[in-house]
Protein backbone atom coordinates (compact mmCIF):
# COMPACT_ATOMS: atom_id res chain seq x y z
CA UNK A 1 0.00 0.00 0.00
CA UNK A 2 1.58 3.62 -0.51
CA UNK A 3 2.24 5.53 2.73
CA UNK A 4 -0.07 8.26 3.11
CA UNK A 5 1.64 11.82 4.34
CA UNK A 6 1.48 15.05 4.27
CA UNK A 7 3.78 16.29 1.40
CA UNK A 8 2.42 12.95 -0.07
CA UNK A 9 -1.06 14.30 -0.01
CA UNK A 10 0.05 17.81 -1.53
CA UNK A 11 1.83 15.73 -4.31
CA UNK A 12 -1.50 13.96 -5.16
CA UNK A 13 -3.25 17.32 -4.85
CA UNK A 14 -1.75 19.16 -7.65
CA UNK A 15 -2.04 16.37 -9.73
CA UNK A 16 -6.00 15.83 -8.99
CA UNK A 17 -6.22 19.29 -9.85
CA UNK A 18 -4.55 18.92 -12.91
CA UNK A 19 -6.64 15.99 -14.09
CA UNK A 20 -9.61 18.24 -13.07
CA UNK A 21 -8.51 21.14 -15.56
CA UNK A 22 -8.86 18.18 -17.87
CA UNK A 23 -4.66 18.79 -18.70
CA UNK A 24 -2.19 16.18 -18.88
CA UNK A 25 -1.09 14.68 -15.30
CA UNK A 26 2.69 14.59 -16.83
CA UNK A 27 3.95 14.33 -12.67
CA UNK A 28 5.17 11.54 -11.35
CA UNK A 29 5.98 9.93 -7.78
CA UNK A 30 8.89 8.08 -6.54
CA UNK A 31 7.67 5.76 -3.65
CA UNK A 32 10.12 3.26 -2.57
CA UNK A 33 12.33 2.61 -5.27
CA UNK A 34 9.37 2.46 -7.89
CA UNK A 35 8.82 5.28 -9.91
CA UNK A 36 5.02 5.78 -10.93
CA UNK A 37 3.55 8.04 -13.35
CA UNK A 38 0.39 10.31 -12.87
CA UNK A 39 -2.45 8.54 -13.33
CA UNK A 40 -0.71 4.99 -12.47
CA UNK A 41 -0.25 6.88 -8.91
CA UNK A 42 -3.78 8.24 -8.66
CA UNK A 43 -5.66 4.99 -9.65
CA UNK A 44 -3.79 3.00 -6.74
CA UNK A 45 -4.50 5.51 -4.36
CA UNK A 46 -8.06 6.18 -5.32
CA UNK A 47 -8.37 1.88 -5.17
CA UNK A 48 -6.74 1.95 -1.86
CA UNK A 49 -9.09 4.67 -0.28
CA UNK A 50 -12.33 3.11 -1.74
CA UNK A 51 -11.17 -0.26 -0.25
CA UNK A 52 -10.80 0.90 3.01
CA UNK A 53 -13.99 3.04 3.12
CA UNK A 54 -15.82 -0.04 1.75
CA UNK A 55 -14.44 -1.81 4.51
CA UNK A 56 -15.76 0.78 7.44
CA UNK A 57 -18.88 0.84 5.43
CA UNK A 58 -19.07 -2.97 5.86
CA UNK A 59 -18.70 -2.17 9.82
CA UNK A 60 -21.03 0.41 10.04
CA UNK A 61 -23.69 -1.71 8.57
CA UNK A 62 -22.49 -4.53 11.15
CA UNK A 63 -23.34 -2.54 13.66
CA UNK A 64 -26.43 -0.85 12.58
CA UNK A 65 -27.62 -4.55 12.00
CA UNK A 66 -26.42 -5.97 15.17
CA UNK A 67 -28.49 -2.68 16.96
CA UNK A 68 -31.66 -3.67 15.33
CA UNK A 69 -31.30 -7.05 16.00
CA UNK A 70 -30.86 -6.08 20.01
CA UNK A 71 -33.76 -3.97 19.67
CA UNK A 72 -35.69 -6.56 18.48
CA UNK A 73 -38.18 -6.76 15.37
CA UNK A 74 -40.03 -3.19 14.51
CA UNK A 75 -37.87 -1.37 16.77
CA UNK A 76 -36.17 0.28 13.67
CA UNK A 77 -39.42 1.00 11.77
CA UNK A 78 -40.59 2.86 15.26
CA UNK A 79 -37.90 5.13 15.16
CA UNK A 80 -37.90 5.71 11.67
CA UNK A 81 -41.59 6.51 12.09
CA UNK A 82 -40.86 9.00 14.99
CA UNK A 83 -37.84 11.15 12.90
CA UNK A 84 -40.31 10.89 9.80
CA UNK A 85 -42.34 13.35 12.17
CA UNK A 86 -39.11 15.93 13.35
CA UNK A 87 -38.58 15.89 9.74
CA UNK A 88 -41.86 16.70 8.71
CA UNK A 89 -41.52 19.70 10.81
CA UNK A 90 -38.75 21.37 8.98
CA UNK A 91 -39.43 25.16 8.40
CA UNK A 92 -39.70 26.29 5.06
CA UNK A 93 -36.75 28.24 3.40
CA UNK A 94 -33.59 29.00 4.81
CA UNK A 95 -32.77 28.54 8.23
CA UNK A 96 -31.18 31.58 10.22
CA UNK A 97 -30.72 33.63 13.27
CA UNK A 98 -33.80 36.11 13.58
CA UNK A 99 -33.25 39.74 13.76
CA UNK A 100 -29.25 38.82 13.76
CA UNK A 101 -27.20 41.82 11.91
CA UNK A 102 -23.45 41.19 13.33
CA UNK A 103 -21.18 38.50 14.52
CA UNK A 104 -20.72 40.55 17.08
CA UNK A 105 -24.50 40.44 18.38
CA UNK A 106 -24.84 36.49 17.61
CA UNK A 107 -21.62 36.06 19.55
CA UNK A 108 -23.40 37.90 22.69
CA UNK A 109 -26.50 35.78 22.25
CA UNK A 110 -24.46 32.65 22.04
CA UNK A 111 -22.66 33.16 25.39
CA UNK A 112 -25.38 34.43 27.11
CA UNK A 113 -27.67 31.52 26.92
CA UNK A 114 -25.17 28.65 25.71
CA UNK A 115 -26.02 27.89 29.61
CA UNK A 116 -29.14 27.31 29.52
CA UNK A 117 -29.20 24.95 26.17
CA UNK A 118 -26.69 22.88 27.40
CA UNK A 119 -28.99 22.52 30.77
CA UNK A 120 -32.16 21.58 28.33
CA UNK A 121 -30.34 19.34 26.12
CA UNK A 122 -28.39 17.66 29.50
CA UNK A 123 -31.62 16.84 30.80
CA UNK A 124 -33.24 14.77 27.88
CA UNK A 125 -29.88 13.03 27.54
CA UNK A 126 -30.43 12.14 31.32
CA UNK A 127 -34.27 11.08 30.69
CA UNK A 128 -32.19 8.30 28.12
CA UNK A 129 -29.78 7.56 30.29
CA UNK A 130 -27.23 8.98 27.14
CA UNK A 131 -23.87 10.04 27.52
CA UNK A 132 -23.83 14.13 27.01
CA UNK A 133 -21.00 16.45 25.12
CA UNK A 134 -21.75 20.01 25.42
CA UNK A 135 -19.45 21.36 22.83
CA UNK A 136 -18.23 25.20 23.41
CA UNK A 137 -19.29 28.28 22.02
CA UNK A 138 -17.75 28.58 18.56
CA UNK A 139 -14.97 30.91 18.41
CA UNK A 140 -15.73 34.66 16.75
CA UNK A 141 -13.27 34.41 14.13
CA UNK A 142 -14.49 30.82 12.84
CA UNK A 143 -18.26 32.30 12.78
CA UNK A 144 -17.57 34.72 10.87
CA UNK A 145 -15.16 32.18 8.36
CA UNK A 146 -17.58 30.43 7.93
CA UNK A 147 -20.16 32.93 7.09
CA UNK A 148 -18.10 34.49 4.49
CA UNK A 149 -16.96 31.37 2.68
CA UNK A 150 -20.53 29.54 3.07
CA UNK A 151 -23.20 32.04 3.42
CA UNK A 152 -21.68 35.44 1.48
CA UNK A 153 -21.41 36.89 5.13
CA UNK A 154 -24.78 36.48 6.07
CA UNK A 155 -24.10 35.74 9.45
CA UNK A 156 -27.61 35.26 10.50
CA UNK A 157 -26.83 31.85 8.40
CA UNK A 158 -24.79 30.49 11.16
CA UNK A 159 -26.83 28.17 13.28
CA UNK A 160 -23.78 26.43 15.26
CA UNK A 161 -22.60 28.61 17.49
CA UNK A 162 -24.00 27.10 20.71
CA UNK A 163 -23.49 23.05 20.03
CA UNK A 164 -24.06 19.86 22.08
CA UNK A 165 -24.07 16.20 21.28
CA UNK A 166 -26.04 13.07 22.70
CA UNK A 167 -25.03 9.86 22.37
CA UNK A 168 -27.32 6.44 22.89
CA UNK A 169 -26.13 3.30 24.11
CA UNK A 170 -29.04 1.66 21.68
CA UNK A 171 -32.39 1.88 19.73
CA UNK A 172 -34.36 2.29 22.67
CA UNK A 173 -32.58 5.12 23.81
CA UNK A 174 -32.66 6.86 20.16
CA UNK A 175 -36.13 6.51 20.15
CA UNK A 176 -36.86 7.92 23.34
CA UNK A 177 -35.17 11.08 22.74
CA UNK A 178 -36.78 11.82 19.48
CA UNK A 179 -40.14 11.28 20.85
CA UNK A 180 -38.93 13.83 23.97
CA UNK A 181 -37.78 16.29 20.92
CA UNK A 182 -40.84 15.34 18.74
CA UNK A 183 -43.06 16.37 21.88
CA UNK A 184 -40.84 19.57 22.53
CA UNK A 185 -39.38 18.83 25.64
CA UNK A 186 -42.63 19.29 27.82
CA UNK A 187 -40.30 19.66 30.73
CA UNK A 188 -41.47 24.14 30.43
CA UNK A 189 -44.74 25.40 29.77
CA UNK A 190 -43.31 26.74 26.11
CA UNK A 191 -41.71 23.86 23.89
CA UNK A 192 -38.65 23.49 22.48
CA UNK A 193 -39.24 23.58 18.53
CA UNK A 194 -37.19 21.58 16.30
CA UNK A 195 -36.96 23.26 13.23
CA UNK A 196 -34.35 21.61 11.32
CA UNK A 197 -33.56 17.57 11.38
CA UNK A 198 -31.62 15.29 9.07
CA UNK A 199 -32.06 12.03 9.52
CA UNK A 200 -29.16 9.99 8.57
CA UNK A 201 -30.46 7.23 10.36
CA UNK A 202 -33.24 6.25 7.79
CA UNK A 203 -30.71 7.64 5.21
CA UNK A 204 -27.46 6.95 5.74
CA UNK A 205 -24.43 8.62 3.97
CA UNK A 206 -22.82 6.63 1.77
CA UNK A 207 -19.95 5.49 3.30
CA UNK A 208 -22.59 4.18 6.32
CA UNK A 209 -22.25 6.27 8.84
CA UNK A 210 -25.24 7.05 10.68
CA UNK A 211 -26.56 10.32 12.70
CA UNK A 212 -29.21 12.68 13.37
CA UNK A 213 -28.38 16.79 12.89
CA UNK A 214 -30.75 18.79 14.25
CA UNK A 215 -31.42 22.59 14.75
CA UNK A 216 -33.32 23.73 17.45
CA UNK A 217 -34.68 26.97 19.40
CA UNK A 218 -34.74 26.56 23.09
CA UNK A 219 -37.26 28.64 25.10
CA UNK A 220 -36.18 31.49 26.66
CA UNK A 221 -32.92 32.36 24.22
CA UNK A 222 -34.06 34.95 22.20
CA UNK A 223 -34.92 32.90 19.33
CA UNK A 224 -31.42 31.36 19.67
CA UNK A 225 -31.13 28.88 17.00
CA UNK A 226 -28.65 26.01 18.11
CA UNK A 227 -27.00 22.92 16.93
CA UNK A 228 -28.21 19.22 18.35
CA UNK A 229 -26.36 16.19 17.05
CA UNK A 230 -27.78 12.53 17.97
CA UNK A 231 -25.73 9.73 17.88
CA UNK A 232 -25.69 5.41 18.59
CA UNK A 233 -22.54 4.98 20.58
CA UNK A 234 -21.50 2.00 18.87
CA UNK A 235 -21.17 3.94 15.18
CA UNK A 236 -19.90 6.75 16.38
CA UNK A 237 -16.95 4.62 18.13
CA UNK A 238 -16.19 3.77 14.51
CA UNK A 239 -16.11 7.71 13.16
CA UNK A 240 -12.76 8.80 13.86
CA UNK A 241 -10.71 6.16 11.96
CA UNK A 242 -13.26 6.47 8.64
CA UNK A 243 -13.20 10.05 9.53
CA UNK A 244 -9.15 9.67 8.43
CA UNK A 245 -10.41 8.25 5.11
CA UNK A 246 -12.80 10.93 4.29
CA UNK A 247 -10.32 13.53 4.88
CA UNK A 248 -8.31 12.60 2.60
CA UNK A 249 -10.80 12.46 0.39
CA UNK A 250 -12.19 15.99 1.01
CA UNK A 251 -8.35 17.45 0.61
CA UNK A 252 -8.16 16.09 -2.78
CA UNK A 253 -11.43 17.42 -3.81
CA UNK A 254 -13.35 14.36 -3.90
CA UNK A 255 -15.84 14.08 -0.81
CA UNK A 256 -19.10 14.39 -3.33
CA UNK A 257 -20.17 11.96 -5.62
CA UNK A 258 -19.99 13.62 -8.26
CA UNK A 259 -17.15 14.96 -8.13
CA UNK A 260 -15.53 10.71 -7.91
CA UNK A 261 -18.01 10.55 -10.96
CA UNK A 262 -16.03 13.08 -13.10
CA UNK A 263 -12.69 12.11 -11.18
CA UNK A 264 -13.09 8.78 -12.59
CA UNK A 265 -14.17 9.34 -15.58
CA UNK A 266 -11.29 11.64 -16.47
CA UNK A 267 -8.80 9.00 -15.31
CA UNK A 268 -10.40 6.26 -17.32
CA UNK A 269 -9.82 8.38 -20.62
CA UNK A 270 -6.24 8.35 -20.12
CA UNK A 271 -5.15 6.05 -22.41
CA UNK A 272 -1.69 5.41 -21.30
CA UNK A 273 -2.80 3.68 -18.27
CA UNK A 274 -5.63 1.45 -16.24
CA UNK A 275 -6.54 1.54 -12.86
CA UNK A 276 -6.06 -1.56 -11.44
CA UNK A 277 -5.95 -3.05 -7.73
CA UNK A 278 -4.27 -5.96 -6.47
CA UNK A 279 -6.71 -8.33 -4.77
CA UNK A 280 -5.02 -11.76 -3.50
CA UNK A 281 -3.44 -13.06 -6.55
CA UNK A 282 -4.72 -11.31 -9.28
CA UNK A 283 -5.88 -7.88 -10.36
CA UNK A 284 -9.39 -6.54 -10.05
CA UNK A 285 -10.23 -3.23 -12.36
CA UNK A 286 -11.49 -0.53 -10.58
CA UNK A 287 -15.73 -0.90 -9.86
CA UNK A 288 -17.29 2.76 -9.25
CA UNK A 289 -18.51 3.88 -5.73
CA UNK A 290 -21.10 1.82 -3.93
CA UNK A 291 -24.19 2.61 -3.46
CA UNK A 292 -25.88 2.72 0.21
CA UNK A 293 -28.00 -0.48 1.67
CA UNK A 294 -30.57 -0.30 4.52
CA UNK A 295 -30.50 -3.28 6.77
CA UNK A 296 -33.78 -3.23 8.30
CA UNK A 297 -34.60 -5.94 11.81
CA UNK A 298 -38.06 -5.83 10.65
CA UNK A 299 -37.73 -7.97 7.97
């Protein structure tokens, strides 16, 4: 396998971006004492990092199995019934800060009631007997990054400054805390409204991994709108080694599907070479990205 590092990745950078302006990748890499051309380089790489996310995708749907399996038989179609309903509830248009004109004034909001989320969100973690990560208040000068390079500036866009994370030992637990979030809390007289979720439990992303992202407005913030993440503690023990793979990915350009789509394609017209991939003792030609399977326990 070739050794993955940083000046490694910057080689393999310049030449993706190369093969992207659709010029010829004339570079070449030394590794070892074999010399490899451009695209020779870029199709063993590419093979490599497919196999191993293929391989944590394999693992994530292990373990999403395995959980439904605990959870016994409809336990999966409950909760996908139950974040069916937080997504139905998604507000129309573009989600933002109200009434927000300055990083400046979200920054004050954020830190004066990051407080009391984190209390709210502690609590229904406790109700599930979930392990709780309040995350910090994001720093100024990141808000406002990311605002300019996502959002044109509008900093009203920014809807993760005040962050926490809750994560399940199982199904049962899951479930319990979207139907606490699907009821709004009920623990005040005025509900907590949910008025973002994406389910990527029903909907996994491709390479498996699982989650729910929510965004939510606590009572009593101003119209604060915070970041909720919901997690099964058995995927999300799996995230930071995949997490390595994806990176990699993302720093050469290629965390979209698309984008592997054209990637591919434009290293497949290059006639001087094939992507191949060694696979016990012979040679497999490259297969395109998988696509995502649902293990359901109900069936």
């Amino acid at each position: 396998r070739i050794p993955i590092s940083a000046p490694f990745i910057t080689a393999v950078t310049i030449i993706v971006k190369k093969s992207f302006d659709m010029s010829t990748a004339t570079a070449s890499l030394t590794i070892g004492h074999t010399k490899l051309g451009a695209t020779t380089m870029l199709g063993r790489v590419y093979n490599d990092m497919s196999a191993d996310e293929a391989a944590f995708k394999d693992q994530f749907d292990a373990v999403w199995a395995k959980l439904c399996t605990d959870a016994g038989p409809g336990a999966d179609t409950a909760l996908f019934a139950l974040l069916e309903a937080l997504v139905q509830q998604n507000q129309a248009g573009t989600v933002a800060q109200d009434g927000i004109q300055s990083v400046t004034q979200l920054m004050e909001l954020s830190h004066r009631h990051n407080k009391h989320v984190q209390s709210v969100f502690k609590r229904i973690a406790d109700e599930c007997d979930a392990e709780y990560h309040a995350g910090p208040v994001k720093d100024l000068k990141r808000v406002q990054a990311k605002a300019d390079t996502d959002y044109e500036g509008d900093v009203a866009r920014v809807v993760d400054t005040v962050r926490a994370s809750i994560i399940f030992r199982d199904l049962a637990g899951l479930t319990k805390g979207a139907s606490i979030l699907l009821a709004g809390d009920g623990a005040s007289e005025v509900p907590l409204q949910v008025i973002r979720t994406k389910d990527r439990i029903t909907h996994p992303l491709d390479s498996g991994y699982r989650d729910v992202l929510m965004n939510v407005v606590v009572p009593s913030t101003d119209g604060l709108v915070v970041e909720l993440q919901l997690h099964l503690r058995e995927i999300v023990s799996i995230k930071p080694a995949q997490h390595k793979v994806y990176s990699l990915f993302r720093v050469l350009g290629l965390d979209q599907r698309d984008k592997r789509g054209k990637f591919t394609a434009r290293l497949r017209e290059d006639q001087d070479s094939k992507i191949w991939s060694r696979a016990g003792d012979g040679y497999h030609q490259y297969t395109p990205p998988f696509a995502p399977t649902l293990p359901s326990c109900s069936s």
